[in-house]
PDB file of N, CA and C in Angstrom:
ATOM      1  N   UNK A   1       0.842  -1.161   0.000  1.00  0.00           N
ATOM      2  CA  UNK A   1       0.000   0.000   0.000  1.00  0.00           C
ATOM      3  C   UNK A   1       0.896   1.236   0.000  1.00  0.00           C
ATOM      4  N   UNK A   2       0.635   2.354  -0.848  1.00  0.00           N
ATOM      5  CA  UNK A   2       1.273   3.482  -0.719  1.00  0.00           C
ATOM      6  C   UNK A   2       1.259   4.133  -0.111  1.00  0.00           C
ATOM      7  N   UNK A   3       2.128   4.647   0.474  1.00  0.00           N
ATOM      8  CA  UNK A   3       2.007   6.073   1.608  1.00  0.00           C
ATOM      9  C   UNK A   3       1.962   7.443   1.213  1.00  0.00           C
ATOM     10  N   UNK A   4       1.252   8.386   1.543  1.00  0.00           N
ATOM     11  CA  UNK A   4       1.059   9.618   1.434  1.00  0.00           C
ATOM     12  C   UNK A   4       2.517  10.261   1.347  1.00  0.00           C
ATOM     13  N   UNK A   5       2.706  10.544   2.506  1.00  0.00           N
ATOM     14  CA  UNK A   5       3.806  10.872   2.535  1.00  0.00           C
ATOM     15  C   UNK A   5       4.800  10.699   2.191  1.00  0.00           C
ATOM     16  N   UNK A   6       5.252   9.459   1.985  1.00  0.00           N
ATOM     17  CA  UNK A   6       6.340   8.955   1.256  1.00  0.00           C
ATOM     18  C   UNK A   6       6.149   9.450  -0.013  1.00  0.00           C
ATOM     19  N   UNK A   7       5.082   9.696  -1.063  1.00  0.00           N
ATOM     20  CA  UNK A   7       4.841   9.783  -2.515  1.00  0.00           C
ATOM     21  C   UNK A   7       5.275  11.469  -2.504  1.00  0.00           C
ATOM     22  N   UNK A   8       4.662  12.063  -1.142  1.00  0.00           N
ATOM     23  CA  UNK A   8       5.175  13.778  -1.446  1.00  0.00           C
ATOM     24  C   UNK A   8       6.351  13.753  -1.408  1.00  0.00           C
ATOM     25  N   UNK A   9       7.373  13.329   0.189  1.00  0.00           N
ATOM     26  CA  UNK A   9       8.508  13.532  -0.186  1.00  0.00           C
ATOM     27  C   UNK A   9       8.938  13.661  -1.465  1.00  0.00           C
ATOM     28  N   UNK A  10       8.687  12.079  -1.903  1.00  0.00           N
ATOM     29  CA  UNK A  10       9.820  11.728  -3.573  1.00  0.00           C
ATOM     30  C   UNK A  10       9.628  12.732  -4.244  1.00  0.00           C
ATOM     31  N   UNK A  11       8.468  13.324  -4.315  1.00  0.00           N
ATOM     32  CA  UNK A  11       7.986  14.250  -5.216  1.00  0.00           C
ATOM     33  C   UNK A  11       8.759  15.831  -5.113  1.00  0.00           C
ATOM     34  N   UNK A  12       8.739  16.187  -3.936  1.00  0.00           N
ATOM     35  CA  UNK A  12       9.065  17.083  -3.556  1.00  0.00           C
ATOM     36  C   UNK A  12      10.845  17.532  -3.891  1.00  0.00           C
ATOM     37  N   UNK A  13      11.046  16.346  -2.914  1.00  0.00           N
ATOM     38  CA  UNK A  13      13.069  15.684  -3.136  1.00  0.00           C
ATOM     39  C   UNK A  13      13.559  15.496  -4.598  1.00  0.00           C
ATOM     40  N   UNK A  14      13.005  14.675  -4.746  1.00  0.00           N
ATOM     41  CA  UNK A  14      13.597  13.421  -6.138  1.00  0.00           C
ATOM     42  C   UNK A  14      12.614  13.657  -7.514  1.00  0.00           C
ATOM     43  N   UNK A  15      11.418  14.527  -8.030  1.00  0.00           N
ATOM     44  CA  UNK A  15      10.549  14.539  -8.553  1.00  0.00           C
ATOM     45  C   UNK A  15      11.151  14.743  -9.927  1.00  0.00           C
ATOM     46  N   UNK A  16      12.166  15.629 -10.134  1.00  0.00           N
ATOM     47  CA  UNK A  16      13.013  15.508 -10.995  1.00  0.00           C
ATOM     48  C   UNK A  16      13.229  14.594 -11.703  1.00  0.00           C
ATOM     49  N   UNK A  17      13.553  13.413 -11.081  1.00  0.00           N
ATOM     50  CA  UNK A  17      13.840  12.353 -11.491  1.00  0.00           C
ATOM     51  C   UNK A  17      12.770  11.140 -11.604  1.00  0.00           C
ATOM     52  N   UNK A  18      11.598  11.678 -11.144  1.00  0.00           N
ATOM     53  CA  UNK A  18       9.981  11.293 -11.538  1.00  0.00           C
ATOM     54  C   UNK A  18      10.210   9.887 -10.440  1.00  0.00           C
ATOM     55  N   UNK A  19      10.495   9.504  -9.517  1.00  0.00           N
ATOM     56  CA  UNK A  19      10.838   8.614  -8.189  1.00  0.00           C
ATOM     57  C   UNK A  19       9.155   8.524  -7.825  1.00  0.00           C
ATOM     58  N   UNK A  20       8.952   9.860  -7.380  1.00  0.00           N
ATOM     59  CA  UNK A  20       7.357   9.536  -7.402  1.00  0.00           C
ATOM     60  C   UNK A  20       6.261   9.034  -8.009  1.00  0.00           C
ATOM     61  N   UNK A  21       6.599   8.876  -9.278  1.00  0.00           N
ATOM     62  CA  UNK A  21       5.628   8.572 -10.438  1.00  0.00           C
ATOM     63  C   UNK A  21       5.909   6.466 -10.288  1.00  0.00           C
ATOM     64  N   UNK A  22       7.311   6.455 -10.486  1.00  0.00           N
ATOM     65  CA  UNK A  22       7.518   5.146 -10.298  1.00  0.00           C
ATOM     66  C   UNK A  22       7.118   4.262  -8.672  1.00  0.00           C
ATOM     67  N   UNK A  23       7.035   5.186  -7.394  1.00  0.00           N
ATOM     68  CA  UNK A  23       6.726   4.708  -6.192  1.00  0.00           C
ATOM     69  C   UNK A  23       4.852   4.360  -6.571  1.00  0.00           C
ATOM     70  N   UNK A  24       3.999   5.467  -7.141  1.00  0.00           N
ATOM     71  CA  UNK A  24       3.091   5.426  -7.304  1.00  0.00           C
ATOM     72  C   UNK A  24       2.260   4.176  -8.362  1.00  0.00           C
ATOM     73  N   UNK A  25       2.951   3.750  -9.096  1.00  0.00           N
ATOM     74  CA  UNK A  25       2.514   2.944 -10.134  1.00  0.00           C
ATOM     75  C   UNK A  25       2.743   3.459 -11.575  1.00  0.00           C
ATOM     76  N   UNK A  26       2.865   4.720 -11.674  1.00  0.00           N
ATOM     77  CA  UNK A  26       2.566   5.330 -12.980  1.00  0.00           C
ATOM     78  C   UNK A  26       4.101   5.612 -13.629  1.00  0.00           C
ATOM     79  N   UNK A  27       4.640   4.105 -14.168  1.00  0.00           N
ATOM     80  CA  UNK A  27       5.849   4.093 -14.868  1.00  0.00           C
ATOM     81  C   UNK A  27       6.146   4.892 -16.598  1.00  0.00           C
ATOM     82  N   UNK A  28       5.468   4.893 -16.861  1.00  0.00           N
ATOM     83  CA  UNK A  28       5.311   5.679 -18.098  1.00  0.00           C
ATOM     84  C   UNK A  28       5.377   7.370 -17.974  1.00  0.00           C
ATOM     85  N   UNK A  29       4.794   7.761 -16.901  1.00  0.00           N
ATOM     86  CA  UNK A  29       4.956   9.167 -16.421  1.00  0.00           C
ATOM     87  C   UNK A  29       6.648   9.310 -16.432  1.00  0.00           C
ATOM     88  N   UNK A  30       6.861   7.954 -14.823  1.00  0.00           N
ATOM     89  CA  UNK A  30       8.559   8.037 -14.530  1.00  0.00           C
ATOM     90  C   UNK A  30       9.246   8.106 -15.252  1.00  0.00           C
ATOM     91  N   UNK A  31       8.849   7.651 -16.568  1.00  0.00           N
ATOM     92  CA  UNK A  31      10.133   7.385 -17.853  1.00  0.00           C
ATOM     93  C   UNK A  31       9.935   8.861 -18.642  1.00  0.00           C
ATOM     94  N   UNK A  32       8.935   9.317 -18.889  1.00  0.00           N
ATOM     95  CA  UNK A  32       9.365  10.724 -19.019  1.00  0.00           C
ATOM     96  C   UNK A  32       9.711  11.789 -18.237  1.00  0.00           C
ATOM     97  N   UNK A  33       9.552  12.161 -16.754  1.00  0.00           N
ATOM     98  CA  UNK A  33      10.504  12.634 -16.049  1.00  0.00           C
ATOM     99  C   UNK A  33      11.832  12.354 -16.035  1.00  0.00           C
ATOM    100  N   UNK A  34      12.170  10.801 -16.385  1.00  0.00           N
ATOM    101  CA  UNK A  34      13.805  10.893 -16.618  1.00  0.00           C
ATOM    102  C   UNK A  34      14.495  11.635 -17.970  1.00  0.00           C
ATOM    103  N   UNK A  35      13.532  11.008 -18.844  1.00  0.00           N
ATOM    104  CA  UNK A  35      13.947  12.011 -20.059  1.00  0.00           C
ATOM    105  C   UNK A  35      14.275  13.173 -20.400  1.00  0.00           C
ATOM    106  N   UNK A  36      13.271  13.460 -19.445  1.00  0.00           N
ATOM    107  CA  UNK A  36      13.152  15.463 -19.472  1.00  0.00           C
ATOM    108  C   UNK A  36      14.003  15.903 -18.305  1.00  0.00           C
ATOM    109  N   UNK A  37      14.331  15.305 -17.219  1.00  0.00           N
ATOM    110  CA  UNK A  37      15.049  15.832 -16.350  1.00  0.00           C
ATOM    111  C   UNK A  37      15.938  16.723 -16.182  1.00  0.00           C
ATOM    112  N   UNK A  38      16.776  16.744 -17.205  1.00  0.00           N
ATOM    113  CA  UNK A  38      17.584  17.837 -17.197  1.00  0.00           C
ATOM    114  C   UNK A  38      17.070  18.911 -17.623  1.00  0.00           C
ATOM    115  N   UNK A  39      15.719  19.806 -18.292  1.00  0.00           N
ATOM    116  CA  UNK A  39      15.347  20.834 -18.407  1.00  0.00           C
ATOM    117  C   UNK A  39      14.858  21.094 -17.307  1.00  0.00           C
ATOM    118  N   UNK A  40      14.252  20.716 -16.228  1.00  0.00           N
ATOM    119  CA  UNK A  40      14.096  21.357 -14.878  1.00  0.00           C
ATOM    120  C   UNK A  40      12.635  21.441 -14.866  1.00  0.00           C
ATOM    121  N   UNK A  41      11.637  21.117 -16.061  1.00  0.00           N
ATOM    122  CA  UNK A  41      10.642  21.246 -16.037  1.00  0.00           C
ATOM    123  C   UNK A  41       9.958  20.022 -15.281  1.00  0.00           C
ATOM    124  N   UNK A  42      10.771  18.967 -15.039  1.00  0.00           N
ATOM    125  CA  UNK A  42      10.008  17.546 -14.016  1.00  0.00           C
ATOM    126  C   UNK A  42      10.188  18.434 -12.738  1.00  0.00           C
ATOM    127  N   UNK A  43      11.135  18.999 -12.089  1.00  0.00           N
ATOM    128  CA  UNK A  43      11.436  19.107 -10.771  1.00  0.00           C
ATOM    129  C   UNK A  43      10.650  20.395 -10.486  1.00  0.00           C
ATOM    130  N   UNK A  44      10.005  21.368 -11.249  1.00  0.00           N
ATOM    131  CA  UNK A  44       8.900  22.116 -10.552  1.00  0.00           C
ATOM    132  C   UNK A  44       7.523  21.269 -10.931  1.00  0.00           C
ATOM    133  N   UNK A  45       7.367  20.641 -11.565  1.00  0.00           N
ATOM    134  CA  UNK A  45       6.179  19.825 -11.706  1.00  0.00           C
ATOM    135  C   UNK A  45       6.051  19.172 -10.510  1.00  0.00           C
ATOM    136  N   UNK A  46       7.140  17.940 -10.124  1.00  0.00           N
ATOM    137  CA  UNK A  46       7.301  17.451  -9.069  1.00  0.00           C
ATOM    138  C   UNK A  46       7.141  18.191  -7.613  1.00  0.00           C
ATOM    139  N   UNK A  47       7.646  19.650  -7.645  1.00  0.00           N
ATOM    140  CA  UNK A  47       7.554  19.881  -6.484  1.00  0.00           C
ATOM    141  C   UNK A  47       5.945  20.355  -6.131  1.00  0.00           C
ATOM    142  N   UNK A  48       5.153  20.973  -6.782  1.00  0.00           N
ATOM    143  CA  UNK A  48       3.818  21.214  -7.023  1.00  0.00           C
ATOM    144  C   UNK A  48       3.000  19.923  -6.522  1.00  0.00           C
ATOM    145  N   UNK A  49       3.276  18.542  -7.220  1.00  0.00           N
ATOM    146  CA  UNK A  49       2.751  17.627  -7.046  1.00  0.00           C
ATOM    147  C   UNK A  49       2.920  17.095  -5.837  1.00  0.00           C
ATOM    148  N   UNK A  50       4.391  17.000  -5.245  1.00  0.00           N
ATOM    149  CA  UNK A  50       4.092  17.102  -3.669  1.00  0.00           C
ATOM    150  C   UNK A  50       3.822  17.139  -2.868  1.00  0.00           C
ATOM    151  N   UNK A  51       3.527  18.851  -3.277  1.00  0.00           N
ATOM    152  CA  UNK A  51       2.616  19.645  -2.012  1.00  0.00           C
ATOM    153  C   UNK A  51       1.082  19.145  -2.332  1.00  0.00           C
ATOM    154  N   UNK A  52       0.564  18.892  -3.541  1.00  0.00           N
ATOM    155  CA  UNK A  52      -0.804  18.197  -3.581  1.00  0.00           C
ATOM    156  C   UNK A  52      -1.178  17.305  -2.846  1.00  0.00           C
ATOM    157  N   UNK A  53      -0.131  16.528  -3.316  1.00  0.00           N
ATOM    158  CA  UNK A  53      -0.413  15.203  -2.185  1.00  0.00           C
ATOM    159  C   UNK A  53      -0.147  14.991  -0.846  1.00  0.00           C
ATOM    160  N   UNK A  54       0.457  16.113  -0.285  1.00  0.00           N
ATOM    161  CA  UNK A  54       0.383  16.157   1.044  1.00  0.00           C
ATOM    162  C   UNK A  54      -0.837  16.789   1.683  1.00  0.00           C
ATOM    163  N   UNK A  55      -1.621  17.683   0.457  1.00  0.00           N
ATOM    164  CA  UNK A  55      -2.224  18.791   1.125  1.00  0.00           C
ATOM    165  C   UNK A  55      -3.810  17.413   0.379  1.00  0.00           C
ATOM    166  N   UNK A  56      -3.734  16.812  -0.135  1.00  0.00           N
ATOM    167  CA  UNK A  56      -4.934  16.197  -0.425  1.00  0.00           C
ATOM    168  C   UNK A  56      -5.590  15.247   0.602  1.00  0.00           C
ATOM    169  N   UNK A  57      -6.647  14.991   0.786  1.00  0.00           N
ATOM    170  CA  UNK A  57      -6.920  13.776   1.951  1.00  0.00           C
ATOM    171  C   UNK A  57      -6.814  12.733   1.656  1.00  0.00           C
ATOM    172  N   UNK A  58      -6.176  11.493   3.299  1.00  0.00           N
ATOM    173  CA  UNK A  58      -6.003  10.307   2.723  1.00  0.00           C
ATOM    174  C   UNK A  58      -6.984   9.305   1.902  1.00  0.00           C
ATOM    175  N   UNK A  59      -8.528   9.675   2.251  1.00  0.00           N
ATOM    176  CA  UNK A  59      -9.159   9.026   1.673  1.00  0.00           C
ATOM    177  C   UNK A  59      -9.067   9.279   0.412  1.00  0.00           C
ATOM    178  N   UNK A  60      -9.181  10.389  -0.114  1.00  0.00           N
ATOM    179  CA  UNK A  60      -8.890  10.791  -1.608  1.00  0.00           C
ATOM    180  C   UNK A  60      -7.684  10.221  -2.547  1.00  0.00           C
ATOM    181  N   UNK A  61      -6.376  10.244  -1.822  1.00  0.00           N
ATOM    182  CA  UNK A  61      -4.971   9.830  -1.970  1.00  0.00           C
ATOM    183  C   UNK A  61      -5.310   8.288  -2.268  1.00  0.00           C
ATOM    184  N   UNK A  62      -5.709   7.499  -0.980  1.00  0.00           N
ATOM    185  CA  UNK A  62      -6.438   5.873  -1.267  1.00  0.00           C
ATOM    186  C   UNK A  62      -7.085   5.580  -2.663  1.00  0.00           C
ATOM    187  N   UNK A  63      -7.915   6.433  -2.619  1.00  0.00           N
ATOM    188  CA  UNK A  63      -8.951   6.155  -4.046  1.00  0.00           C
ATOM    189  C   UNK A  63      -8.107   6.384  -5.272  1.00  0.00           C
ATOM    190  N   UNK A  64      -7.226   7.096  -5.202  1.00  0.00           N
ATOM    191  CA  UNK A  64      -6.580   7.397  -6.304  1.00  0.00           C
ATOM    192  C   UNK A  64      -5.196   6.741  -6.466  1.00  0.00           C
ATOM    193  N   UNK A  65      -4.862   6.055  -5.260  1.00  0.00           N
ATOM    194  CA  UNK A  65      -3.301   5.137  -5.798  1.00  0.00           C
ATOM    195  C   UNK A  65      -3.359   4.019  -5.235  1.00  0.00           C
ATOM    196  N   UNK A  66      -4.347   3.738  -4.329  1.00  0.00           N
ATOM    197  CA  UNK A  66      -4.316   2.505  -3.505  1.00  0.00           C
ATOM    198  C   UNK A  66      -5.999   1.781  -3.907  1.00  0.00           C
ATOM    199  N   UNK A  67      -6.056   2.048  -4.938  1.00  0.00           N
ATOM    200  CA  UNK A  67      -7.903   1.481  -5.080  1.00  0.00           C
ATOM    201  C   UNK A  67      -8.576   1.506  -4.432  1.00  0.00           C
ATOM    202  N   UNK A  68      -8.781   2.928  -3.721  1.00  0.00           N
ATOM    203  CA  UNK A  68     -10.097   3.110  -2.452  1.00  0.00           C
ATOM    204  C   UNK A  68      -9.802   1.748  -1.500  1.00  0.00           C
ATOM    205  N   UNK A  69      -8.303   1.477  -1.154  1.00  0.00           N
ATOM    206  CA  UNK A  69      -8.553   0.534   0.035  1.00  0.00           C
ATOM    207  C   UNK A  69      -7.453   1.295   1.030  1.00  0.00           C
ATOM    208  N   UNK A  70      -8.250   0.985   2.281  1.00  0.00           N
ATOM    209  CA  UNK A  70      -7.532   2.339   3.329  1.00  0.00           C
ATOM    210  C   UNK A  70      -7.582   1.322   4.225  1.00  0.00           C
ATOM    211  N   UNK A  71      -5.778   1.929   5.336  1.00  0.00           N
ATOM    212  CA  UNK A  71      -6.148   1.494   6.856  1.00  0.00           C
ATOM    213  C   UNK A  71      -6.777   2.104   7.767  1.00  0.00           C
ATOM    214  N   UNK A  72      -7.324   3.111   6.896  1.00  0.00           N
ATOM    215  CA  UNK A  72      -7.833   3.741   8.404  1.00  0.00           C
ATOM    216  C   UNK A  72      -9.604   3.714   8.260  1.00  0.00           C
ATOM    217  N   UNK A  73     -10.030   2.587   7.712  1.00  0.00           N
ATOM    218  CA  UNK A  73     -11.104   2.140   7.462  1.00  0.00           C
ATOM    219  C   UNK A  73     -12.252   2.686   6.704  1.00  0.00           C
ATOM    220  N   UNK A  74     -11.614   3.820   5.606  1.00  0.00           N
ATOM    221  CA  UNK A  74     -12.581   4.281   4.390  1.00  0.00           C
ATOM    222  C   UNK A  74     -12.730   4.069   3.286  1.00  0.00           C
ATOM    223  N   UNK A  75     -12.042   2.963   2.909  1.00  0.00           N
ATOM    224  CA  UNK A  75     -11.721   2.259   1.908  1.00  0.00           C
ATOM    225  C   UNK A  75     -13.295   1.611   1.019  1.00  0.00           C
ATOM    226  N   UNK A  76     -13.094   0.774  -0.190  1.00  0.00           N
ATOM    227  CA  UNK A  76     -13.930   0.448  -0.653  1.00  0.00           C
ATOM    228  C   UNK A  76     -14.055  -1.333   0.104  1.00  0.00           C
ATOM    229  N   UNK A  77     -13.365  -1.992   0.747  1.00  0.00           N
ATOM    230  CA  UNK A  77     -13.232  -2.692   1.211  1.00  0.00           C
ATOM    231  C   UNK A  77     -14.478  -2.908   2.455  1.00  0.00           C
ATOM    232  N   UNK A  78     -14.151  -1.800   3.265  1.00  0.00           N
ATOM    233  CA  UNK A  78     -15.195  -1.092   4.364  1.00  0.00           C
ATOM    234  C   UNK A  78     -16.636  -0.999   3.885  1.00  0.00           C
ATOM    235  N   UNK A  79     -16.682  -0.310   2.948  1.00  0.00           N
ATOM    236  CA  UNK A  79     -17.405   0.159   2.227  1.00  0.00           C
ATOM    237  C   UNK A  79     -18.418  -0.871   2.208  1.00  0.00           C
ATOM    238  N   UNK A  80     -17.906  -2.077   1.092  1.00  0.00           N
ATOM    239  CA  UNK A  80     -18.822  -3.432   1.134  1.00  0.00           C
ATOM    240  C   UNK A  80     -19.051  -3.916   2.050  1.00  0.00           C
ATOM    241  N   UNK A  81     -18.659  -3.655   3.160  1.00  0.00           N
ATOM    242  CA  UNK A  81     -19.103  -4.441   4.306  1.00  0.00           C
ATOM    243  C   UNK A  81     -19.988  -4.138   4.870  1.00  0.00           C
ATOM    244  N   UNK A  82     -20.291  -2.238   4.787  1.00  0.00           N
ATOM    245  CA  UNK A  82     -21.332  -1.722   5.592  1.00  0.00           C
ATOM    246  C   UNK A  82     -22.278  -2.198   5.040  1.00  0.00           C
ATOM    247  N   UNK A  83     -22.255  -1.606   3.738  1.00  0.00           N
ATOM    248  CA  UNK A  83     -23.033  -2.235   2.131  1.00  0.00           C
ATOM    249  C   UNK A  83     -24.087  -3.498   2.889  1.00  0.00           C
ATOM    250  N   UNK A  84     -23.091  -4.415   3.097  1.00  0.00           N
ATOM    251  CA  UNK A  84     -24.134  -5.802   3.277  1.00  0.00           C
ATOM    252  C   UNK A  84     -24.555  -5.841   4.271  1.00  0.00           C
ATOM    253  N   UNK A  85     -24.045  -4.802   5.410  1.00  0.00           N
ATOM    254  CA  UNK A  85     -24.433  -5.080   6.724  1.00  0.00           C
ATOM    255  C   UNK A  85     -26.046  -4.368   6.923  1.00  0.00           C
ATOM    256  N   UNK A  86     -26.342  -3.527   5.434  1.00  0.00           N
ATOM    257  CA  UNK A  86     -27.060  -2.446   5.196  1.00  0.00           C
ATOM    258  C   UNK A  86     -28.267  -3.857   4.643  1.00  0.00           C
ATOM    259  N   UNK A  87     -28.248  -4.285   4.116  1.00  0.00           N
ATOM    260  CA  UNK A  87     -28.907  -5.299   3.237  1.00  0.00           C
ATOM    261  C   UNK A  87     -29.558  -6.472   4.348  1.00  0.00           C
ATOM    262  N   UNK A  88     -28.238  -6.932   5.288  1.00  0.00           N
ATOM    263  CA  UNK A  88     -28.941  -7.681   5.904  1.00  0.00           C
ATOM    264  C   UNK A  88     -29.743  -7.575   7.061  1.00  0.00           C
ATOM    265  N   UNK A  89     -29.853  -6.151   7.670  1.00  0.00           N
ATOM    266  CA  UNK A  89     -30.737  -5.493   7.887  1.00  0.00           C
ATOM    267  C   UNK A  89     -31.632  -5.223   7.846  1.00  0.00           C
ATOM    268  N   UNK A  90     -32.294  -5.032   5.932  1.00  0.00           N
ATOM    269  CA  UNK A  90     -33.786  -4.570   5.611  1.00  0.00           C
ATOM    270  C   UNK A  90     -33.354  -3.138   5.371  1.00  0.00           C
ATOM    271  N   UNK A  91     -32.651  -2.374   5.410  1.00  0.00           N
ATOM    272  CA  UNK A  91     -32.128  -0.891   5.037  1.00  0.00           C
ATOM    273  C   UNK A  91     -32.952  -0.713   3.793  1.00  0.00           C
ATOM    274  N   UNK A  92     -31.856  -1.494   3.077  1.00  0.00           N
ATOM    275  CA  UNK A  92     -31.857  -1.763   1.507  1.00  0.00           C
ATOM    276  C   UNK A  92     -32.314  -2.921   0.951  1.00  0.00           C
ATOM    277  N   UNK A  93     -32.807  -3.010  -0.462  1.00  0.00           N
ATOM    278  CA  UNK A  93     -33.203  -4.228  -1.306  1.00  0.00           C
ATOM    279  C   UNK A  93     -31.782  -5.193  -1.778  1.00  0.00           C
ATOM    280  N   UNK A  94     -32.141  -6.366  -1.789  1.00  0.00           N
ATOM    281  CA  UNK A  94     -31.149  -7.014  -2.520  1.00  0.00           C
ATOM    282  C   UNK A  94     -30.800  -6.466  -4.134  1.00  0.00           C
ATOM    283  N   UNK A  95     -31.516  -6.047  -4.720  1.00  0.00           N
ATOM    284  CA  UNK A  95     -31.301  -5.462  -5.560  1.00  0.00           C
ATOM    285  C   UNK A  95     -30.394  -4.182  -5.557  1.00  0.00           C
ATOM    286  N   UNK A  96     -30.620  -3.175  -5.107  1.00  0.00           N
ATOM    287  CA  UNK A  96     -29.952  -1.925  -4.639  1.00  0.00           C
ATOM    288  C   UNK A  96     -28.760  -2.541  -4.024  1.00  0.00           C
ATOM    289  N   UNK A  97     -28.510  -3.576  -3.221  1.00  0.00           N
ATOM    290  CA  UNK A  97     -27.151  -3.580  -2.787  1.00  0.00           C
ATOM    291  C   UNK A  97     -26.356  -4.183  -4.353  1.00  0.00           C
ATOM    292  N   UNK A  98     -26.940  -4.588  -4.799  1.00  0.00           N
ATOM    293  CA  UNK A  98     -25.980  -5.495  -6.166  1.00  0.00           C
ATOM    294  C   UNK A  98     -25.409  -4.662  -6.734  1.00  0.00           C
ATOM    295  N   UNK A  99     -26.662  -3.647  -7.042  1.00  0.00           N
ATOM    296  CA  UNK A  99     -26.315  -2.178  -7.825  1.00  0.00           C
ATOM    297  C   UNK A  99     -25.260  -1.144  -7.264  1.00  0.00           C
ATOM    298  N   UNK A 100     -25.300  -1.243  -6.129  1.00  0.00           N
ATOM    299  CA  UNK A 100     -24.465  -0.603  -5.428  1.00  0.00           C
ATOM    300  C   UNK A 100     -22.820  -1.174  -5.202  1.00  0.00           C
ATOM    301  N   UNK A 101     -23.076  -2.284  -5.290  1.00  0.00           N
ATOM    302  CA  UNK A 101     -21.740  -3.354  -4.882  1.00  0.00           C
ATOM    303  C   UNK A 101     -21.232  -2.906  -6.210  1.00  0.00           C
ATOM    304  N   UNK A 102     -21.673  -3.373  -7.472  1.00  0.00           N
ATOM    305  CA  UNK A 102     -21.067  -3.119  -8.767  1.00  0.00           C
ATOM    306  C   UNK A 102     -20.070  -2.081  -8.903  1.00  0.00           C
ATOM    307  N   UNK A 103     -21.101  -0.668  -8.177  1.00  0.00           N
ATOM    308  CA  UNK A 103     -20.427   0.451  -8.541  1.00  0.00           C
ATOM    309  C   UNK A 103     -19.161   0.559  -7.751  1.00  0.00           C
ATOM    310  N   UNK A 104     -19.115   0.292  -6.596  1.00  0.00           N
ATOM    311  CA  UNK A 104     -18.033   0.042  -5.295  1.00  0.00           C
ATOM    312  C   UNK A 104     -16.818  -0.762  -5.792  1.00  0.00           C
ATOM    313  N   UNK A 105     -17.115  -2.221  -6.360  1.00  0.00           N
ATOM    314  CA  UNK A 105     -16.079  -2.844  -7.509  1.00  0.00           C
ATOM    315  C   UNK A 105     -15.474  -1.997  -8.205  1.00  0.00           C
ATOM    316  N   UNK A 106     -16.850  -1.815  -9.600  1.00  0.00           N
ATOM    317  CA  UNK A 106     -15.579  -0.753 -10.464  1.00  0.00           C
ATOM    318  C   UNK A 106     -14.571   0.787 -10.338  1.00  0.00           C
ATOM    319  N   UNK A 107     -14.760   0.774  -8.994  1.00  0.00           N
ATOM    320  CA  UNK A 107     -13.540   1.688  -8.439  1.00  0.00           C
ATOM    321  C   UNK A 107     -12.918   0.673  -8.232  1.00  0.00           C
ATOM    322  N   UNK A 108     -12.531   0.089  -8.341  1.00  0.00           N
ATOM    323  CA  UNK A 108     -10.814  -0.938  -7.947  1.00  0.00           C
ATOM    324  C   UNK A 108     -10.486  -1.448  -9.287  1.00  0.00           C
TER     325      UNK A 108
END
């Protein structure tokens, strides 16, 4: 699982050299930050991106590099669980939870 923080640092530090892009998953980004590196245009990109991701929330950060799955229990993981806990209840229809489960899946 990725860490927040760890992804700003790189970004911040090393972004230049697109470290962040490759910690994150997004190797194709990394390979053009190395390319371009020496015009200086990765390392203010990088440092911008950084501060985003430090300044963004973890749930948001999750959804976007870790497939909405979180430890700190906001994840899409969580999610399905309330989901069914919602269903077996009487909350919701079996139907509506399917519909709902689907959509919860295709975020991951």
């Amino acid at each position: 699982m990725r860490n927040r923080l760890v992804a700003g640092l790189l970004a911040i530090f090393l972004g230049c050299f697109g470290l962040h892009k490759f910690y994150l998953g997004k190797t194709g980004q990394g390979v053009l930050y190395l390319i371009f590196f020496w015009t200086g245009i990765p390392a203010f990109v990088g440092f911008i991106e950084g501060i985003v991701y430090l300044a963004m929330s973890q749930e948001a950060f999750d959804d976007r590099y870790n497939h909405g799955i979180s430890s700190n229990g906001s994840g899409v993981m969580n999610q399905l669980v309330r989901l069914k806990e919602l269903m077996d209840s009487g909350i919701i229809s079996p139907s509506e939870y399917e519909e709902r489960r689907q959509k919860l899946i295709s975020r991951i």
